[in-house]
Protein backbone atom coordinates (compact mmCIF):
# COMPACT_ATOMS: atom_id res chain seq x y z
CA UNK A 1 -7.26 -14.72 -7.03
CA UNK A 2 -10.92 -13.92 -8.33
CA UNK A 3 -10.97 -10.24 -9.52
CA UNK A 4 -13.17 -8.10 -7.17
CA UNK A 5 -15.09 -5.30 -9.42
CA UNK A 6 -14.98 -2.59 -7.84
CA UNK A 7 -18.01 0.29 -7.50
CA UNK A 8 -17.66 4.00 -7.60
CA UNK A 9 -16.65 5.45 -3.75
CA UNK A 10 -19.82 6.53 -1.79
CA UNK A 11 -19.62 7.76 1.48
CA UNK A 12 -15.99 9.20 2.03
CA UNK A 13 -13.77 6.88 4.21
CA UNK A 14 -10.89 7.94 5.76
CA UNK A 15 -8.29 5.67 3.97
CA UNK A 16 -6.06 3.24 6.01
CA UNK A 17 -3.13 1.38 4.81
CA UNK A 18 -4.66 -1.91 4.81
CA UNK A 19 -8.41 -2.85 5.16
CA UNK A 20 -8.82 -6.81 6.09
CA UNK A 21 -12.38 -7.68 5.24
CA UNK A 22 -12.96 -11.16 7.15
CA UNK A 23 -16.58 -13.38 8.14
CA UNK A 24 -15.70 -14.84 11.51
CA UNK A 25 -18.22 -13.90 14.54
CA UNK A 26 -15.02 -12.80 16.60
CA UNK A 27 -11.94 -10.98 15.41
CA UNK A 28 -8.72 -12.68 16.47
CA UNK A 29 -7.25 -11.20 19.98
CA UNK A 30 -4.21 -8.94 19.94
CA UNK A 31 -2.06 -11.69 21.93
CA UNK A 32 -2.75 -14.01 19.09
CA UNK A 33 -1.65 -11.39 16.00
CA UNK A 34 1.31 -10.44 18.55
CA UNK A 35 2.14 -14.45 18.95
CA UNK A 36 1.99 -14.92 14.71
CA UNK A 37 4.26 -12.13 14.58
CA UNK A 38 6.95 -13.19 16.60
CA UNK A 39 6.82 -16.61 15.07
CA UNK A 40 6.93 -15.39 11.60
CA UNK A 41 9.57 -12.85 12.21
CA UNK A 42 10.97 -12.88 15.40
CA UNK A 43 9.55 -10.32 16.99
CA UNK A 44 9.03 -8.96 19.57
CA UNK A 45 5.61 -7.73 18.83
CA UNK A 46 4.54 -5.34 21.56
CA UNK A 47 0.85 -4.62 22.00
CA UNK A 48 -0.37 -1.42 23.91
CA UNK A 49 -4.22 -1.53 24.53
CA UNK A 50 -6.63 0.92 24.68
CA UNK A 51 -8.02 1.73 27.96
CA UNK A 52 -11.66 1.26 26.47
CA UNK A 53 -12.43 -1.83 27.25
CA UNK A 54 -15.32 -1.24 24.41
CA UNK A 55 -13.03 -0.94 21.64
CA UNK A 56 -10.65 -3.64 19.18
CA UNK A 57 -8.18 -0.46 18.76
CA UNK A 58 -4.73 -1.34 20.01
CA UNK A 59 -1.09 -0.17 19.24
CA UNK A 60 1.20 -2.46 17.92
CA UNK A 61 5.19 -1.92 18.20
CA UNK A 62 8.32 -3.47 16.78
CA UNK A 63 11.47 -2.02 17.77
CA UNK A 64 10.79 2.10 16.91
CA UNK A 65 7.97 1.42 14.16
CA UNK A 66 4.56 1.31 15.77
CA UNK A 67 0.85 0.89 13.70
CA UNK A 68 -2.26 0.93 14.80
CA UNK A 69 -4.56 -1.58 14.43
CA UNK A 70 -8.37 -1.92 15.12
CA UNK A 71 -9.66 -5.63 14.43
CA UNK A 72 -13.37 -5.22 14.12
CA UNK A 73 -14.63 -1.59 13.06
CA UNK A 74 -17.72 -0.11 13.90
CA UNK A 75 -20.86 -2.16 11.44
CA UNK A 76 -21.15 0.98 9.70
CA UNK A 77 -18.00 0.97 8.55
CA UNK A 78 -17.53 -2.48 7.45
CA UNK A 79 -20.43 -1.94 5.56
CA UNK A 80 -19.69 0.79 3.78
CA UNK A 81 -16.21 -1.51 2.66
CA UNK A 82 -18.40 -3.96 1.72
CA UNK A 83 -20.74 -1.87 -0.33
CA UNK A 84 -17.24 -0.35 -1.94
CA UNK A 85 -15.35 -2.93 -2.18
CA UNK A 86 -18.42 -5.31 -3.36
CA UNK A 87 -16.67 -8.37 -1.36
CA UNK A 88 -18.69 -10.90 0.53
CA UNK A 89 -16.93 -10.34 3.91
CA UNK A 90 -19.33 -8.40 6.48
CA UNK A 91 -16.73 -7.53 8.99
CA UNK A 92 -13.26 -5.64 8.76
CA UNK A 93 -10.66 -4.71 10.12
CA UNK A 94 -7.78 -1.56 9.59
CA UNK A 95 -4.03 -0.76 10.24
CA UNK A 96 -2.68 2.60 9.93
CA UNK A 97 1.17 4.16 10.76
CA UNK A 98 0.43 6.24 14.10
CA UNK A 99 3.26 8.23 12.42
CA UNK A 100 5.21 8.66 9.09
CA UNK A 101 8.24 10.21 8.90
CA UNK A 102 10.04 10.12 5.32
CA UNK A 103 13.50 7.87 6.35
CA UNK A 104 11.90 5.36 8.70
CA UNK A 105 8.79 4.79 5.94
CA UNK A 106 10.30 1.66 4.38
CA UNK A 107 10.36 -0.14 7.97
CA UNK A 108 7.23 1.58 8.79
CA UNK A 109 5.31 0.00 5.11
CA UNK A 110 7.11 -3.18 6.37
CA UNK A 111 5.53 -3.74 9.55
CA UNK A 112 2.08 -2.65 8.50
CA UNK A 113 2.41 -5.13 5.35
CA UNK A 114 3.32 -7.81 8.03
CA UNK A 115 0.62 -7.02 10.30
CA UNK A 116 -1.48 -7.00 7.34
CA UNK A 117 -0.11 -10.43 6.48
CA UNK A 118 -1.28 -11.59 9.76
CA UNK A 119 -4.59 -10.94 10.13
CA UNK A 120 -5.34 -11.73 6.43
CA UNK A 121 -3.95 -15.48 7.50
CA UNK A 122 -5.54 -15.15 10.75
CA UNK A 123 -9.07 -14.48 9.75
CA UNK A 124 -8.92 -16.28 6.47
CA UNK A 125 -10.55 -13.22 5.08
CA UNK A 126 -8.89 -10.74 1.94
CA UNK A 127 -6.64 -7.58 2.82
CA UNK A 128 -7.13 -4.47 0.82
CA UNK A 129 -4.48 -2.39 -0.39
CA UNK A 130 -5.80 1.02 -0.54
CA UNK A 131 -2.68 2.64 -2.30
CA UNK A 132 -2.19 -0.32 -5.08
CA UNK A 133 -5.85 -1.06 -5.04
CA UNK A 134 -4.90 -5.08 -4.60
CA UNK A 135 -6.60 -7.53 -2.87
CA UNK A 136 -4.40 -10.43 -0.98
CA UNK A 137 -6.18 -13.67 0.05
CA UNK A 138 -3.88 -15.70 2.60
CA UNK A 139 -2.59 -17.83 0.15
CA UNK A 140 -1.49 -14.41 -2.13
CA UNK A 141 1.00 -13.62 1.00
CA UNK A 142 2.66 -17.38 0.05
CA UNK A 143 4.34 -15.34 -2.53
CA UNK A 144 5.16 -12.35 -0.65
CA UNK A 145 6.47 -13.70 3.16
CA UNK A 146 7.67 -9.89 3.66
CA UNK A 147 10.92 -11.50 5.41
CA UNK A 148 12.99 -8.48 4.17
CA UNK A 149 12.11 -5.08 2.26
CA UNK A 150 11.42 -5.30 -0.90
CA UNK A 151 9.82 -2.20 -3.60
CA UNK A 152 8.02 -5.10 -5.73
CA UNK A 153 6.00 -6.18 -2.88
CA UNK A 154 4.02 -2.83 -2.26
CA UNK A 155 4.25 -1.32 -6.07
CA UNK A 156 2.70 -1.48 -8.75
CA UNK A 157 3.56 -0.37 -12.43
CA UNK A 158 0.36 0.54 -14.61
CA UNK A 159 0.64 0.52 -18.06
CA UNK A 160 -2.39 2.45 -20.09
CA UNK A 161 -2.80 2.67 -23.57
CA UNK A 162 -5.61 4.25 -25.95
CA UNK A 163 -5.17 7.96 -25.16
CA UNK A 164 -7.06 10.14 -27.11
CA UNK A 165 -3.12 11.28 -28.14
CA UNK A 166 -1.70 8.24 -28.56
CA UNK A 167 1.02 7.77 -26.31
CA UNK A 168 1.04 5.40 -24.09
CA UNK A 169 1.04 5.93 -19.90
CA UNK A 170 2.92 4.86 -17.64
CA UNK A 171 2.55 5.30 -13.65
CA UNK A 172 3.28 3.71 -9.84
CA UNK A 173 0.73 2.98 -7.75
CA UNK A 174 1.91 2.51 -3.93
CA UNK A 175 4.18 5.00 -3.64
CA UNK A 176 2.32 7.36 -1.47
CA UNK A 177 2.37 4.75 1.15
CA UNK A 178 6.03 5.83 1.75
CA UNK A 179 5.07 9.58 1.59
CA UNK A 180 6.15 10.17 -1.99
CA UNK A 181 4.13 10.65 -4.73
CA UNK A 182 3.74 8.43 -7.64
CA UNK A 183 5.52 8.61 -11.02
CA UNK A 184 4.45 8.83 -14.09
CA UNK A 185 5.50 8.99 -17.65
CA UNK A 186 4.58 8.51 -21.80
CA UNK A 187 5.77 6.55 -24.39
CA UNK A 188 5.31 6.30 -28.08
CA UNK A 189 3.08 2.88 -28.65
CA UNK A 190 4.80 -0.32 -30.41
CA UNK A 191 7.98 0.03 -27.53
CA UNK A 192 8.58 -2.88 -25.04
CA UNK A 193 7.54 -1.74 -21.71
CA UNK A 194 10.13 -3.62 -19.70
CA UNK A 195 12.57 -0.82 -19.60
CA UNK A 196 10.23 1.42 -18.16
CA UNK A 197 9.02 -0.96 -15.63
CA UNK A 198 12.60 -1.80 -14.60
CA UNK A 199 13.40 1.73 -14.40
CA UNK A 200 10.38 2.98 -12.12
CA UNK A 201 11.34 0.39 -9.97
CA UNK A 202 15.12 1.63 -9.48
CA UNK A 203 13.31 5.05 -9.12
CA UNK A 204 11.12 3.50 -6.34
CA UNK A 205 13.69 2.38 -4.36
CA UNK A 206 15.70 5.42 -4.77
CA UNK A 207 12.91 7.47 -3.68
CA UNK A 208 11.95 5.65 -0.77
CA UNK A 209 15.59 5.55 0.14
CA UNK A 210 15.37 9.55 0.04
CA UNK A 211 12.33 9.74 1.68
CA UNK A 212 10.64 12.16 -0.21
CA UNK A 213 10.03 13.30 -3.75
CA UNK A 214 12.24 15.84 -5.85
CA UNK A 215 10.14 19.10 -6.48
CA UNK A 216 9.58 20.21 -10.88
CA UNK A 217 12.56 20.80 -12.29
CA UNK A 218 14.84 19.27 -9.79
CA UNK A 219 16.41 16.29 -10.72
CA UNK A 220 17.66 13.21 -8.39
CA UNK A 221 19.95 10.49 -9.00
CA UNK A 222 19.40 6.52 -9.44
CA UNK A 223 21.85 4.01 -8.96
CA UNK A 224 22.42 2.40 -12.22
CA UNK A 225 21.24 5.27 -14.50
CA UNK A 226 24.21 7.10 -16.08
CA UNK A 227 21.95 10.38 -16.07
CA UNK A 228 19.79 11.67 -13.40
CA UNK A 229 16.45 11.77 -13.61
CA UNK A 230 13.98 15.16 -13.98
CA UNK A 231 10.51 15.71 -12.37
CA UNK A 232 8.67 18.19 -15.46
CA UNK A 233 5.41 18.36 -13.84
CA UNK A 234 3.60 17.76 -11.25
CA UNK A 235 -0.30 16.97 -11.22
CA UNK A 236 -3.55 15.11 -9.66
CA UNK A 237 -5.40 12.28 -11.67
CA UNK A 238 -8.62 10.53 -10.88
CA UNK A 239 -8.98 7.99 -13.28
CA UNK A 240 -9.17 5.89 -9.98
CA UNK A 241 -11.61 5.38 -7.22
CA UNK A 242 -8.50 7.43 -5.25
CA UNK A 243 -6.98 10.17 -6.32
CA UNK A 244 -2.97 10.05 -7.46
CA UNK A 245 -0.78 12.83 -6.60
CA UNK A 246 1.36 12.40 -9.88
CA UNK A 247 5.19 13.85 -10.66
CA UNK A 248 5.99 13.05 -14.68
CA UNK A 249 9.38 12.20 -15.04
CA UNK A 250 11.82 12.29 -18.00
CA UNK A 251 15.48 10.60 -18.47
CA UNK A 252 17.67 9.36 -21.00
């Protein structure tokens, strides 16, 4: 997929899950997102509409999990994705959790991934992951069908190097999605990265599994590691066009 260059955030947005930036006149109608669904994963989608008849905002429920989902939002706000997103699509689209709650987030990422999914191949247009900062064209979801759960499809691992001390920084990105805040931690530079990568991603699905995230100095448990892990600080960054809600971690 074409990389997207992004420009510095101007008017505050509030951030959804998934923005779906898309150039057809009309945006698909719920029935038809609710019939791709139940094709794709057997359903059953259920769709609760608003009663304003003036608006694309609708509820959409599978089994306990429920998102909502507005399919063309107002011009102004489109715009202002387009303008911060700098992608040629002039219409857009959101989905949002009506509620998180910290064990049900997994099934709750799930179905707004899916939903996500949909109207990405529905619209032919590009979904925006606000927490990972990705961009998924339809034929990016080939890769990722979202048939069952799985941590590598809404994480990613950032590795950073040339700090001012050296060290090289790790971090997740799409963690907060599940209610958790990312991870982070440093390594001296010349070391393979794929240890750190494979561990983040046992402590990702841990974590999500817990449904929350282990406060400094409390330590939590991975399966696999034959030490627990410790959170030794906690912090903000905005090295991003988002701010991260960071917890370093250390382990052996």
């Amino acid at each position: 997929m074409k990389k997207i260059k992004r420009k510095s955030a101007g008017n505050p947005l509030r951030l959804p899950a998934f923005v779906i930036g898309y150039a057809a006149p009309e945006p698909p109608p719920p029935g038809f997102l609710a019939a791709w669904f139940d094709q794709e994963y057997g359903g059953p989608l259920t769709i609760q509409l608003s009663r304003d008849p003036g608006t694309t905002r609708f509820e959409a429920h599978h089994g306990p999990w429920a998102a909502l989902v507005e399919t063309s939002l107002p011009q102004s706000t489109a715009d202002a994705w387009h303008e911060r997103l700098q992608w040629s699509h002039t219409r857009a689209a959101q989905i949002l959790p009506l509620k998180m709650t910290g064990r049900e987030s997994r099934d709750i990422v799930l179905l707004l991934s899916r939903l996500a999914r949909g109207l990405t191949v529905l619209t032919g247009g590009t979904a925006y992951d606000t927490a990972t900062e990705s961009y998924l064209n339809p034929s990016d979801w080939t890769d990722r069908p979202l048939r069952d759960f799985r941590i590598a499809d809404h994480l990613r691992i950032e590795q950073v190097e040339g700090r001012a001390d050296g060290r090289v920084w790790f971090h997740t990105r799409g963690l907060s999605k599940f209610g958790v805040e990312d991870l982070e931690t440093y390594r001296a530079p010349g070391l393979s990265e794929r240890p750190v990568i494979e561990a983040f991603t046992e402590m990702a699905e841990a974590l999500t599994l817990l449904g929350r995230a282990p406060n400094v100095g409390e330590s939590f448990d991975v399966p696999g590691f034959n030490k627990p892990v410790r959170v030794v600080r906690h912090r903000t960054d905005q090295s991003y066009s988002i701010r991260l809600n960071l917890r370093e971690v250390e382990w052996e």
